[in-house]
PDB file of N, CA and C in Angstrom:
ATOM      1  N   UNK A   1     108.330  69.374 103.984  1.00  0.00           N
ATOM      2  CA  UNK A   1     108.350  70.247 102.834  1.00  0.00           C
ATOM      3  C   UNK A   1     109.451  71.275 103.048  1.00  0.00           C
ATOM      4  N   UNK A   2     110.488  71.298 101.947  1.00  0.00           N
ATOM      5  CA  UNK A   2     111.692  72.065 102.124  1.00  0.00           C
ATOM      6  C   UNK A   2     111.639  73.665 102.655  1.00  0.00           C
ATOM      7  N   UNK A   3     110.749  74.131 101.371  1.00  0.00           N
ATOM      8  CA  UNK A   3     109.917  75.492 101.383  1.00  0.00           C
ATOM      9  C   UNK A   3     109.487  75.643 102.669  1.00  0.00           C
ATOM     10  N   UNK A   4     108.695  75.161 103.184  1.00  0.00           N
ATOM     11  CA  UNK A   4     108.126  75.363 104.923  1.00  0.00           C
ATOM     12  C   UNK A   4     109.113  75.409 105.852  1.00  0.00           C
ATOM     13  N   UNK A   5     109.915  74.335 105.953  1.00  0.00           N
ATOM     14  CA  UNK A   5     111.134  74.815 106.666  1.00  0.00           C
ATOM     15  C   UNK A   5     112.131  75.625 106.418  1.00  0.00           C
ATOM     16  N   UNK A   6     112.062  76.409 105.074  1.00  0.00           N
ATOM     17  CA  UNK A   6     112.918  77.508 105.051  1.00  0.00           C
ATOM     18  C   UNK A   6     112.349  78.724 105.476  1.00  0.00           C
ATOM     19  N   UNK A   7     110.805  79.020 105.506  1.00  0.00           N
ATOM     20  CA  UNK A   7     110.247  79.901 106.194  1.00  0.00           C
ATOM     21  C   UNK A   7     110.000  79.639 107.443  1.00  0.00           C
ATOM     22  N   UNK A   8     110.241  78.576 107.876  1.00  0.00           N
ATOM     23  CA  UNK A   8     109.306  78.978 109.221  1.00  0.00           C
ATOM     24  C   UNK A   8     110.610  79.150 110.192  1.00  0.00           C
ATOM     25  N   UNK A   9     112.047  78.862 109.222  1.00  0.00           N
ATOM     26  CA  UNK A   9     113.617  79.246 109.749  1.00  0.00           C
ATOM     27  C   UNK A   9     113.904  80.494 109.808  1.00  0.00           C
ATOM     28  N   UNK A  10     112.980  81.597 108.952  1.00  0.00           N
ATOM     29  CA  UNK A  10     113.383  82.436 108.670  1.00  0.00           C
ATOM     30  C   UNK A  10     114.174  82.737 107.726  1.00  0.00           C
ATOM     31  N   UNK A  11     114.763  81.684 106.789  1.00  0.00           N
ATOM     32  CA  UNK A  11     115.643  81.561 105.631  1.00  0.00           C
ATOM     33  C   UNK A  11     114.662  82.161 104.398  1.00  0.00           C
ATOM     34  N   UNK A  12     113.592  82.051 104.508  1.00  0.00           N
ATOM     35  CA  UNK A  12     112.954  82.503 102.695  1.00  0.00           C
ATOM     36  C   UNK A  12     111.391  83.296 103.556  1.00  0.00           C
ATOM     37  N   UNK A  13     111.144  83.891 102.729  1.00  0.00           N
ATOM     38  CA  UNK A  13     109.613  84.555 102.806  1.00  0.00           C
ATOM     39  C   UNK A  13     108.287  83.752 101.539  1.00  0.00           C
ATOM     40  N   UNK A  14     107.329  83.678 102.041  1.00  0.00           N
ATOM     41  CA  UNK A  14     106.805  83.220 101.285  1.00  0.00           C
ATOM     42  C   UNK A  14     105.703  84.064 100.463  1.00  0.00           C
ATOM     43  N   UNK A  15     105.967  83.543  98.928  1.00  0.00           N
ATOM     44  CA  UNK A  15     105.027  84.910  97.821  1.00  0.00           C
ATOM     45  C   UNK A  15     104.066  83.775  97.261  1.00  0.00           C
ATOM     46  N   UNK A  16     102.576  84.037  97.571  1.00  0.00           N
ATOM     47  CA  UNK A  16     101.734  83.395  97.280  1.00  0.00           C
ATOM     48  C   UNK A  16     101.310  84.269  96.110  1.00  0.00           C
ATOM     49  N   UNK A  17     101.100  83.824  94.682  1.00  0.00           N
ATOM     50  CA  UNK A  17     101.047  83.816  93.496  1.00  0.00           C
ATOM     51  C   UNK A  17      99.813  84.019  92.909  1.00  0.00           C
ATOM     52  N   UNK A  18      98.640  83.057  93.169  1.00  0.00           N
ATOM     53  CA  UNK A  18      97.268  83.155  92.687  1.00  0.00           C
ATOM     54  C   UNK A  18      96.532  84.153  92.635  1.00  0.00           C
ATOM     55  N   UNK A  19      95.541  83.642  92.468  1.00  0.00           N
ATOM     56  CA  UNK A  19      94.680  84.621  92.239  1.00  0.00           C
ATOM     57  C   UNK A  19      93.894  85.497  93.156  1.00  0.00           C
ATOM     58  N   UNK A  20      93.103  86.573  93.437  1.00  0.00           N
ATOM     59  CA  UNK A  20      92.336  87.055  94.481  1.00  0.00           C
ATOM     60  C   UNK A  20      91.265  86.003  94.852  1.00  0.00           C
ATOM     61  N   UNK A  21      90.788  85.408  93.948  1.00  0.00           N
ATOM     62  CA  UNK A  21      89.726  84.787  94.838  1.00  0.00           C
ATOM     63  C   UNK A  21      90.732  83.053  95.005  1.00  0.00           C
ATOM     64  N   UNK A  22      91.330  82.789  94.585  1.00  0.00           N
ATOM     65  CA  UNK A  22      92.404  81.647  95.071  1.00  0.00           C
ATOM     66  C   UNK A  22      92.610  81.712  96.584  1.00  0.00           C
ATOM     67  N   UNK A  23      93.024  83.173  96.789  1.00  0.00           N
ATOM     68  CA  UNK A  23      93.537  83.654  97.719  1.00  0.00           C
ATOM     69  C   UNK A  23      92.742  83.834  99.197  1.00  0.00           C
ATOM     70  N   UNK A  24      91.646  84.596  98.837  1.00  0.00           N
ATOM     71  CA  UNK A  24      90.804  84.467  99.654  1.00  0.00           C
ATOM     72  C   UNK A  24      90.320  82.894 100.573  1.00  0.00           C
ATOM     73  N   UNK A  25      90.035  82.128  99.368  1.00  0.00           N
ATOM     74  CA  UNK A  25      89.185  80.856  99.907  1.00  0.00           C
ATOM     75  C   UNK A  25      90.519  80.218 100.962  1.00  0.00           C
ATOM     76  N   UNK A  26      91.862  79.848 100.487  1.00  0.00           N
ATOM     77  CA  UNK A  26      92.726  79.439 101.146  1.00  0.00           C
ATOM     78  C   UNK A  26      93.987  80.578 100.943  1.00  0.00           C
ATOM     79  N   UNK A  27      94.923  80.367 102.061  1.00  0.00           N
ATOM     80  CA  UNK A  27      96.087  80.951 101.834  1.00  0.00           C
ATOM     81  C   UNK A  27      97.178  80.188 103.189  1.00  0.00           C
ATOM     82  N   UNK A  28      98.650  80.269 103.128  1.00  0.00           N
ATOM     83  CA  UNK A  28      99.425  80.212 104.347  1.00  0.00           C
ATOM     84  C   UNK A  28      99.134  81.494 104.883  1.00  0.00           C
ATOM     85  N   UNK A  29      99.032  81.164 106.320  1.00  0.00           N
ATOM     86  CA  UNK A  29      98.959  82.506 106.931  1.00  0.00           C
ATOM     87  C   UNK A  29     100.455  83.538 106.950  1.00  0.00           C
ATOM     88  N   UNK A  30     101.423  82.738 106.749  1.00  0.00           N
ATOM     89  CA  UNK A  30     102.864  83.467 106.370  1.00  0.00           C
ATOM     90  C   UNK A  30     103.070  84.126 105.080  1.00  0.00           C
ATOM     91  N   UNK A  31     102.349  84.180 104.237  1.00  0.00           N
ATOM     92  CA  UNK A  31     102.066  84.297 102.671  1.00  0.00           C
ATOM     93  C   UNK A  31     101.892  85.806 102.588  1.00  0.00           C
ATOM     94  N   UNK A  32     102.805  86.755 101.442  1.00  0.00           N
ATOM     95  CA  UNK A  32     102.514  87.454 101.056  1.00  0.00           C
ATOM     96  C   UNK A  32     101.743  87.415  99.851  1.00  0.00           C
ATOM     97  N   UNK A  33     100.819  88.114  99.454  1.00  0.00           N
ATOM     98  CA  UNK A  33     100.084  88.176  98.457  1.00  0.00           C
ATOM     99  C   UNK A  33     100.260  88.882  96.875  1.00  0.00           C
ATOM    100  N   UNK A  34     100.173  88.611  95.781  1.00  0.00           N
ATOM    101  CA  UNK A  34     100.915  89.411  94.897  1.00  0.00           C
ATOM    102  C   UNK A  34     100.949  88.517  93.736  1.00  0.00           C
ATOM    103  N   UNK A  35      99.435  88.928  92.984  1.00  0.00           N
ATOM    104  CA  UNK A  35      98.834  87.630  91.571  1.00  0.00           C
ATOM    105  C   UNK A  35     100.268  87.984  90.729  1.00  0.00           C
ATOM    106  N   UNK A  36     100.300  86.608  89.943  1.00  0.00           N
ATOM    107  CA  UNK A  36     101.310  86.202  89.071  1.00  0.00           C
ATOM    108  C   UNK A  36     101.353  87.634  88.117  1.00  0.00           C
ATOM    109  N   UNK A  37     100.056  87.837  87.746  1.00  0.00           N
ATOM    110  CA  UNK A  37     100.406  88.979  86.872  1.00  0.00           C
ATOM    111  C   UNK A  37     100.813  90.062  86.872  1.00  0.00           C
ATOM    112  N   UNK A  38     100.767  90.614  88.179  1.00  0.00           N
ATOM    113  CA  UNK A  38     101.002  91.718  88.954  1.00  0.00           C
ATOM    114  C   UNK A  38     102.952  91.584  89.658  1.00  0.00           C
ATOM    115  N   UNK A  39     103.546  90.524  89.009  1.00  0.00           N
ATOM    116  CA  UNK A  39     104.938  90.244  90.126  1.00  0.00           C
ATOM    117  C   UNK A  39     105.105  91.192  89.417  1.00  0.00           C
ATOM    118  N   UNK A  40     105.698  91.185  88.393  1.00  0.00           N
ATOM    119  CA  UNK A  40     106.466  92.251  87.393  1.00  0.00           C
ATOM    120  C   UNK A  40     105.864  93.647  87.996  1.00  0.00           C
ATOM    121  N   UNK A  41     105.239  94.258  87.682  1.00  0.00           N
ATOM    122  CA  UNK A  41     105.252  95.623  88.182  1.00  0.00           C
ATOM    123  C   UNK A  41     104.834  95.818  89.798  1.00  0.00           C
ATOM    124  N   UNK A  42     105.554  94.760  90.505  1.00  0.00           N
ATOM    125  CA  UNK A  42     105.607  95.051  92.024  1.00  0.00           C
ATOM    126  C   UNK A  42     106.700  94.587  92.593  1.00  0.00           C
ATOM    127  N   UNK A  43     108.081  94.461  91.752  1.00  0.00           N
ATOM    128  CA  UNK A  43     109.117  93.816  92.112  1.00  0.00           C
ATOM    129  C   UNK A  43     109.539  94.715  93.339  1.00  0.00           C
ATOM    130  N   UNK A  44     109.498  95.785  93.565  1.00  0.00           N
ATOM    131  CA  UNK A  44     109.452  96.519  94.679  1.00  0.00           C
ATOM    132  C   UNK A  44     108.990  96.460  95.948  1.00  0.00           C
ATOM    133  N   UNK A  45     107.503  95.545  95.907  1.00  0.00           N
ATOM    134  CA  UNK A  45     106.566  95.255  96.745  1.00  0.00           C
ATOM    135  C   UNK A  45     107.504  93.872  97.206  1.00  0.00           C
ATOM    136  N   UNK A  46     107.872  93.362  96.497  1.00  0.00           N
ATOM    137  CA  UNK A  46     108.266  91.925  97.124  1.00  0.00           C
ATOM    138  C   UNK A  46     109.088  92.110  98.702  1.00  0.00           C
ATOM    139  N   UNK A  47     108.773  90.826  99.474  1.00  0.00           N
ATOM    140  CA  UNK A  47     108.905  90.560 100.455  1.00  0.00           C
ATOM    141  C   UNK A  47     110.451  90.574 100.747  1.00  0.00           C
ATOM    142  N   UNK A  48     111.260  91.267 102.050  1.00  0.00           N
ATOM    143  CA  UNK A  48     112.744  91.337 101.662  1.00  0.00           C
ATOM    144  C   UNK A  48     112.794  89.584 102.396  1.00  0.00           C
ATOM    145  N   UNK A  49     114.192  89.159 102.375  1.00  0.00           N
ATOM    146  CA  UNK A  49     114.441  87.849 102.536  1.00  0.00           C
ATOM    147  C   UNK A  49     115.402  86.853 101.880  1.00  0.00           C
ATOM    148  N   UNK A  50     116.169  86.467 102.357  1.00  0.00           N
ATOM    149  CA  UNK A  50     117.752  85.502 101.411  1.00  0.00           C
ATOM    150  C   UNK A  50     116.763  84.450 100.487  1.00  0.00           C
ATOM    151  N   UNK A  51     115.821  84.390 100.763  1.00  0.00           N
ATOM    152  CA  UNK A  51     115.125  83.491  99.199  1.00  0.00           C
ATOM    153  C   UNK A  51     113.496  83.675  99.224  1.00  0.00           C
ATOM    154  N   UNK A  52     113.108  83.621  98.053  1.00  0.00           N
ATOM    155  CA  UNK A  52     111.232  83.978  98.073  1.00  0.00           C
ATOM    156  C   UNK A  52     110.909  82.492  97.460  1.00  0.00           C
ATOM    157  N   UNK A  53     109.991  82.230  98.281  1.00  0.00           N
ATOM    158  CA  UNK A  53     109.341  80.654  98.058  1.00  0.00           C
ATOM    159  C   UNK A  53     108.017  81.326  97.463  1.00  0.00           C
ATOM    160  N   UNK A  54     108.168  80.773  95.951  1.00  0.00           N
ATOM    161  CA  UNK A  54     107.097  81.444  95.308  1.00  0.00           C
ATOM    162  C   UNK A  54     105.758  79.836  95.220  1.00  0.00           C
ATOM    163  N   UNK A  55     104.685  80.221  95.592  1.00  0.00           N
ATOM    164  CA  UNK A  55     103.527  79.153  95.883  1.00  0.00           C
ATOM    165  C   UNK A  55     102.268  79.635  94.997  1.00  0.00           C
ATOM    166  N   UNK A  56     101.541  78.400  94.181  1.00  0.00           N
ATOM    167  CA  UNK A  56     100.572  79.039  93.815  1.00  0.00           C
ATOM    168  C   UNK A  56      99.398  77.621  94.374  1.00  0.00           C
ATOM    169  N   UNK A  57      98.680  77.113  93.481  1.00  0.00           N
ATOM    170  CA  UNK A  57      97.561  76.364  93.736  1.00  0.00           C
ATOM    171  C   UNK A  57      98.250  74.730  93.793  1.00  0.00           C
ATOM    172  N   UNK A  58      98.913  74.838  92.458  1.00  0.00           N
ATOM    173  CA  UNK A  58      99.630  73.157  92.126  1.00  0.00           C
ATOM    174  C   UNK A  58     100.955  73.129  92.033  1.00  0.00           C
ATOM    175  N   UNK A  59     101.715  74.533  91.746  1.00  0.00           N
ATOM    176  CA  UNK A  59     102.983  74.613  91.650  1.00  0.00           C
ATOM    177  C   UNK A  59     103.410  74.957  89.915  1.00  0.00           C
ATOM    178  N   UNK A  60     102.743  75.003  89.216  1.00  0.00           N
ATOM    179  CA  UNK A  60     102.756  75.611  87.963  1.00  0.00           C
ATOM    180  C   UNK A  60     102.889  76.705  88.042  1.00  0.00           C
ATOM    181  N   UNK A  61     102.144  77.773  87.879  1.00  0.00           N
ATOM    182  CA  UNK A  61     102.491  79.134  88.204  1.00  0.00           C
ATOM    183  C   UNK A  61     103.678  79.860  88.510  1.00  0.00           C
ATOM    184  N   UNK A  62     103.542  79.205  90.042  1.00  0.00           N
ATOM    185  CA  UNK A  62     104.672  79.568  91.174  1.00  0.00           C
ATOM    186  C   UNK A  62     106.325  79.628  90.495  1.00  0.00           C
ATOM    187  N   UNK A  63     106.171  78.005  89.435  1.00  0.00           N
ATOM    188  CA  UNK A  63     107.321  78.128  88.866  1.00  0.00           C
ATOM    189  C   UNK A  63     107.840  78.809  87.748  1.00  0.00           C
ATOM    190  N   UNK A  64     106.724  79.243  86.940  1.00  0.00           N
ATOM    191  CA  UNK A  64     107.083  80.441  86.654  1.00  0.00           C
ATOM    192  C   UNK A  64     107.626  81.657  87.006  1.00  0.00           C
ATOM    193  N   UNK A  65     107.193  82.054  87.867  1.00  0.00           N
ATOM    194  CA  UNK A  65     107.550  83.259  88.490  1.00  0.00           C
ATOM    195  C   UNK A  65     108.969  83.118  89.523  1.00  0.00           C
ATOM    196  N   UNK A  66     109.157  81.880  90.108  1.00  0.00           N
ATOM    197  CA  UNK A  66     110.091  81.913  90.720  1.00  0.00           C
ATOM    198  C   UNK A  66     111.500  81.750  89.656  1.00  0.00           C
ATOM    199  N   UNK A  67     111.045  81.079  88.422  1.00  0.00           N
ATOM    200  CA  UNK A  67     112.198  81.068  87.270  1.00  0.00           C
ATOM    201  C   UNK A  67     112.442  82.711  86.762  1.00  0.00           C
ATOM    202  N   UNK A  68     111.158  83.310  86.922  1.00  0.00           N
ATOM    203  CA  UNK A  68     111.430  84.952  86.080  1.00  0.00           C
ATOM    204  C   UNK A  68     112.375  85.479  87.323  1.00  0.00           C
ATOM    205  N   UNK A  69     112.035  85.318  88.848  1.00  0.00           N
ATOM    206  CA  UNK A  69     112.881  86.445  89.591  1.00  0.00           C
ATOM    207  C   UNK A  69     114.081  85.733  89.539  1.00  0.00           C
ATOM    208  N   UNK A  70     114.259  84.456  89.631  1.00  0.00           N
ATOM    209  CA  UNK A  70     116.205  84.094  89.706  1.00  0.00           C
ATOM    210  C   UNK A  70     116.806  84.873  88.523  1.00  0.00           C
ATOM    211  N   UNK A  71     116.099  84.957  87.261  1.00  0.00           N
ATOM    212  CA  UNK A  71     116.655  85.175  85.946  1.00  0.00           C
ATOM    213  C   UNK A  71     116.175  87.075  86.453  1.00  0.00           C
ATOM    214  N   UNK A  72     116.250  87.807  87.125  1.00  0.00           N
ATOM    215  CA  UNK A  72     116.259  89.258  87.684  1.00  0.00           C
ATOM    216  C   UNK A  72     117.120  88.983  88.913  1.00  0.00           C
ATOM    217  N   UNK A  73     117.570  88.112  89.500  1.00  0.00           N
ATOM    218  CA  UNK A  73     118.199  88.654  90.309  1.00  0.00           C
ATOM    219  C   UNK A  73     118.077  88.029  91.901  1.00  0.00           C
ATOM    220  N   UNK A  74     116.897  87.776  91.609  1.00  0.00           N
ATOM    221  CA  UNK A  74     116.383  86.972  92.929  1.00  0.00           C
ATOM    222  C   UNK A  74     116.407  85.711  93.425  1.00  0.00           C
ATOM    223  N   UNK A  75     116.981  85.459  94.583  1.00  0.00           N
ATOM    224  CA  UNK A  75     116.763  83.956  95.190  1.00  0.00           C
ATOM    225  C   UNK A  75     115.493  83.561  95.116  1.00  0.00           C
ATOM    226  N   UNK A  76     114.964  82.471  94.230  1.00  0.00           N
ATOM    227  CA  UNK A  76     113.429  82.114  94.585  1.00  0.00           C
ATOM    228  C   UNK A  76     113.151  80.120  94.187  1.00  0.00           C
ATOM    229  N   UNK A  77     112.690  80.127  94.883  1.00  0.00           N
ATOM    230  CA  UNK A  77     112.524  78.481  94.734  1.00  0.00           C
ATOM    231  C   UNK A  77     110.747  78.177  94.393  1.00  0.00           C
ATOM    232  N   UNK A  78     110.164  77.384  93.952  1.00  0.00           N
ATOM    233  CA  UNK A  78     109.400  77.213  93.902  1.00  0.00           C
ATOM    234  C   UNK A  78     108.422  76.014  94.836  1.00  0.00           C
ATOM    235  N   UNK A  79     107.456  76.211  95.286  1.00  0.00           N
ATOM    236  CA  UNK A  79     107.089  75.304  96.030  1.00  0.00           C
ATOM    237  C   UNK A  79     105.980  74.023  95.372  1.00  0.00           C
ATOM    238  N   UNK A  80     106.985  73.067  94.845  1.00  0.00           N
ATOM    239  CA  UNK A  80     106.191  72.120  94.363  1.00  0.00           C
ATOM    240  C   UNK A  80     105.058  71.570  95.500  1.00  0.00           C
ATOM    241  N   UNK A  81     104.289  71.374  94.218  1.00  0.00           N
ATOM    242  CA  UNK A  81     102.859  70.680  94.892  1.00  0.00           C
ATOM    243  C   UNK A  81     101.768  71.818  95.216  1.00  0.00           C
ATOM    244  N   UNK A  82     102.709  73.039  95.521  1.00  0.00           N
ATOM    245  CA  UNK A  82     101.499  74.475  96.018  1.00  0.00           C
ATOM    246  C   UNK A  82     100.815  74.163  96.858  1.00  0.00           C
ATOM    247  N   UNK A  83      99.890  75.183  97.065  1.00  0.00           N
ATOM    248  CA  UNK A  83      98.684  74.914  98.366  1.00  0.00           C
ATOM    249  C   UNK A  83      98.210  73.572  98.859  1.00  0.00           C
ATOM    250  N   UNK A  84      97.957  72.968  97.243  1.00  0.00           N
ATOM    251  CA  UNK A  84      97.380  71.496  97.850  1.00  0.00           C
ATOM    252  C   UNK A  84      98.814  70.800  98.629  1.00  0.00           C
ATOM    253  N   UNK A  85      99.662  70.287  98.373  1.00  0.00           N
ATOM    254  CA  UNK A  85     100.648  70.099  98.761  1.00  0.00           C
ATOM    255  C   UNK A  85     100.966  70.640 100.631  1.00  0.00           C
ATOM    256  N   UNK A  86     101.013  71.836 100.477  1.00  0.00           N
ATOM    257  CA  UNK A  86     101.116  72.730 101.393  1.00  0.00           C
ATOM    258  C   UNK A  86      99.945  71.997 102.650  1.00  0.00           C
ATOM    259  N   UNK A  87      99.074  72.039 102.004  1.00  0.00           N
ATOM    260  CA  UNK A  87      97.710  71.668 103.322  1.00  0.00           C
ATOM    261  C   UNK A  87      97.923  70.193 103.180  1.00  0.00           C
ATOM    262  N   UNK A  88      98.315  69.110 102.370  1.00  0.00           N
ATOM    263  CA  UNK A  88      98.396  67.983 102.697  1.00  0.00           C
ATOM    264  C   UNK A  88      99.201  67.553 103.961  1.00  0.00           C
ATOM    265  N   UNK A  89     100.401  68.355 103.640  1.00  0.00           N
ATOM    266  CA  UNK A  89     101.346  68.174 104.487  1.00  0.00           C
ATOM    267  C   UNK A  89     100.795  68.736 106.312  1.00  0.00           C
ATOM    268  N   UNK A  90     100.095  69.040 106.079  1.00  0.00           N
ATOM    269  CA  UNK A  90      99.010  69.458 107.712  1.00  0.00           C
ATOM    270  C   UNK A  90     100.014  70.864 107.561  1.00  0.00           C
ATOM    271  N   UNK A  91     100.504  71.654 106.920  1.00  0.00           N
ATOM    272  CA  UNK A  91     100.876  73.033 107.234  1.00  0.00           C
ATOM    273  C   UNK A  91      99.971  73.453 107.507  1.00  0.00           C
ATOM    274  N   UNK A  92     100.018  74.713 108.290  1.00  0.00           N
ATOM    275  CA  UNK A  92      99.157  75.946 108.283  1.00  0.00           C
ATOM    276  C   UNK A  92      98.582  76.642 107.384  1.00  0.00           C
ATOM    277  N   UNK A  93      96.979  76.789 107.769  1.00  0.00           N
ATOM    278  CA  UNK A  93      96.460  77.518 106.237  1.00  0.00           C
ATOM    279  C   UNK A  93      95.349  78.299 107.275  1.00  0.00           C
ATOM    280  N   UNK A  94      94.753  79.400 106.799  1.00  0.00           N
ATOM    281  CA  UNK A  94      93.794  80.395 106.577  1.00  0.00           C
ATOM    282  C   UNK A  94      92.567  80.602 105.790  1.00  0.00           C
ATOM    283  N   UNK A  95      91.362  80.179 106.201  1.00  0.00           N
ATOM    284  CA  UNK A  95      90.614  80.453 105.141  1.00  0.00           C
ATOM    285  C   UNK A  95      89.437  81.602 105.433  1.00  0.00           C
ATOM    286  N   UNK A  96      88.600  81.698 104.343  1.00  0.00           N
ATOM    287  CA  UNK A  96      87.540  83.025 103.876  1.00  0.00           C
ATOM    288  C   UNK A  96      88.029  84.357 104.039  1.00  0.00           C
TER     289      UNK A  96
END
């Protein structure tokens, strides 16, 4: 998974998207936190980093938001497939 190896290079940070209780049950343990609805008034909060790998559950979301920050300014890729994806691939995950 491209996304995983750009974080775990240190090339991108990763912005996990969902929801609080999304979040809770699973997450990457590298994952900053920060619901879709909330990017916009926390563009400040975002993670510094040459690209933000934006992740949500399936990859819908995520690509939203990673299309709103390129179109502001930001390097952001989206991580197709999302979490499920993410844990298929035996990445690292966190849960409760």
């Amino acid at each position: 998974m491209q996304a995983a190896q750009l974080v775990e290079a240190g090339d991108a940070v990763l912005l996990d998207v969902r929801e609080p209780d999304e979040w809770r049950f699973v997450r990457a343990p590298a994952a900053t936190h920060i619901p879709m609805r909330q990017v916009g008034a926390a563009l400040d909060q975002l993670p510094a980093g040459p690209t933000i790998a934006c992740i949500c559950h399936v990859g819908g979301r995520s690509a939203v938001v990673a299309d709103a920050l390129e179109a502001n300014g930001y390097d952001a890729v989206n991580v197709v497939g999302g979490m499920d994806a993410w844990e298929a691939a035996g990445l690292p995950v966190e849960r409760g």
